[in-house]
Protein backbone atom coordinates (compact mmCIF):
# COMPACT_ATOMS: atom_id res chain seq x y z
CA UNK A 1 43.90 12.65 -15.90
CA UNK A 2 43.00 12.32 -12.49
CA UNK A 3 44.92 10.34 -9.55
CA UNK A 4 44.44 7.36 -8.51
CA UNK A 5 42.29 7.41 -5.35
CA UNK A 6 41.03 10.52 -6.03
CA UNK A 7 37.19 11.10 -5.51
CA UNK A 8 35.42 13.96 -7.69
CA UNK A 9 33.31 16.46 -6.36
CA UNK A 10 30.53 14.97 -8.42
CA UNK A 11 30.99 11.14 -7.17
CA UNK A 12 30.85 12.12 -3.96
CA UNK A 13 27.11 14.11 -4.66
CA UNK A 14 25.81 11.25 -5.99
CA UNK A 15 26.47 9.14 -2.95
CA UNK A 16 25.20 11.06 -0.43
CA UNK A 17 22.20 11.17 -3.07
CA UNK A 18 22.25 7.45 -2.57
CA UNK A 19 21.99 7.31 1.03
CA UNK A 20 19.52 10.28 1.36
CA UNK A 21 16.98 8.30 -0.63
CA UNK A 22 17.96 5.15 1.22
CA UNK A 23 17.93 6.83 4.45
CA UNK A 24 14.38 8.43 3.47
CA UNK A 25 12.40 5.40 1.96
CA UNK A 26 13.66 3.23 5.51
CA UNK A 27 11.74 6.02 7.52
CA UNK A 28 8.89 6.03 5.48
CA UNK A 29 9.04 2.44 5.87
CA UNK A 30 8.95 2.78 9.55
CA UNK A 31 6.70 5.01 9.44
CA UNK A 32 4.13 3.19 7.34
CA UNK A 33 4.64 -0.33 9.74
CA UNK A 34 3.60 2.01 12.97
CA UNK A 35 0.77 3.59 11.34
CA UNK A 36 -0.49 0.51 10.24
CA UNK A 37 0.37 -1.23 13.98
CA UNK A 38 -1.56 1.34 15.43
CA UNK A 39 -4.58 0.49 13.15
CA UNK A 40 -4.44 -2.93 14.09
CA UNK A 41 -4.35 -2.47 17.64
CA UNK A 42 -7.27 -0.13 17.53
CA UNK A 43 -9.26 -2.86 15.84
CA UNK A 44 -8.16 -5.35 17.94
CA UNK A 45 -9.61 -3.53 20.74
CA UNK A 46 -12.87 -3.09 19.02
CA UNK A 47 -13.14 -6.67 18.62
CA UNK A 48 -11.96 -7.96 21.94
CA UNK A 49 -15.08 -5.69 22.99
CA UNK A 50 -17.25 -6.68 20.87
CA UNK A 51 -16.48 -10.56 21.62
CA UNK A 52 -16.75 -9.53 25.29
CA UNK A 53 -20.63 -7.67 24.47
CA UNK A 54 -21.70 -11.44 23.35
CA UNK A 55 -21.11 -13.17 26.58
């Protein structure tokens, strides 16, 4: 029987498991919204030229 308070070996693997994949999907995350920013600012540029071509 184990105390009370005490944390297994085990437990404890599983939550840093936890926040590793937490951790992990937030950076792709991040990394996903700037790739995509960057994709929109490029086209944004393209139009605000093209726009500027008609006049």
């Amino acid at each position: 029987m184990t105390e009370p308070g005490f944390v297994s070996s085990s437990t404890l693997q599983f939550l840093f498991a936890g926040y590793a994949v937490i951790w992990a999907a937030l950076f792709g995350y991040i990394w996903f919204l700037a790739r995509r920013q960057r994709r929109l600012e490029a086209e944004l540029k393209r139009l605000e030229r093209a726009v500027s071509e008609e006049r």
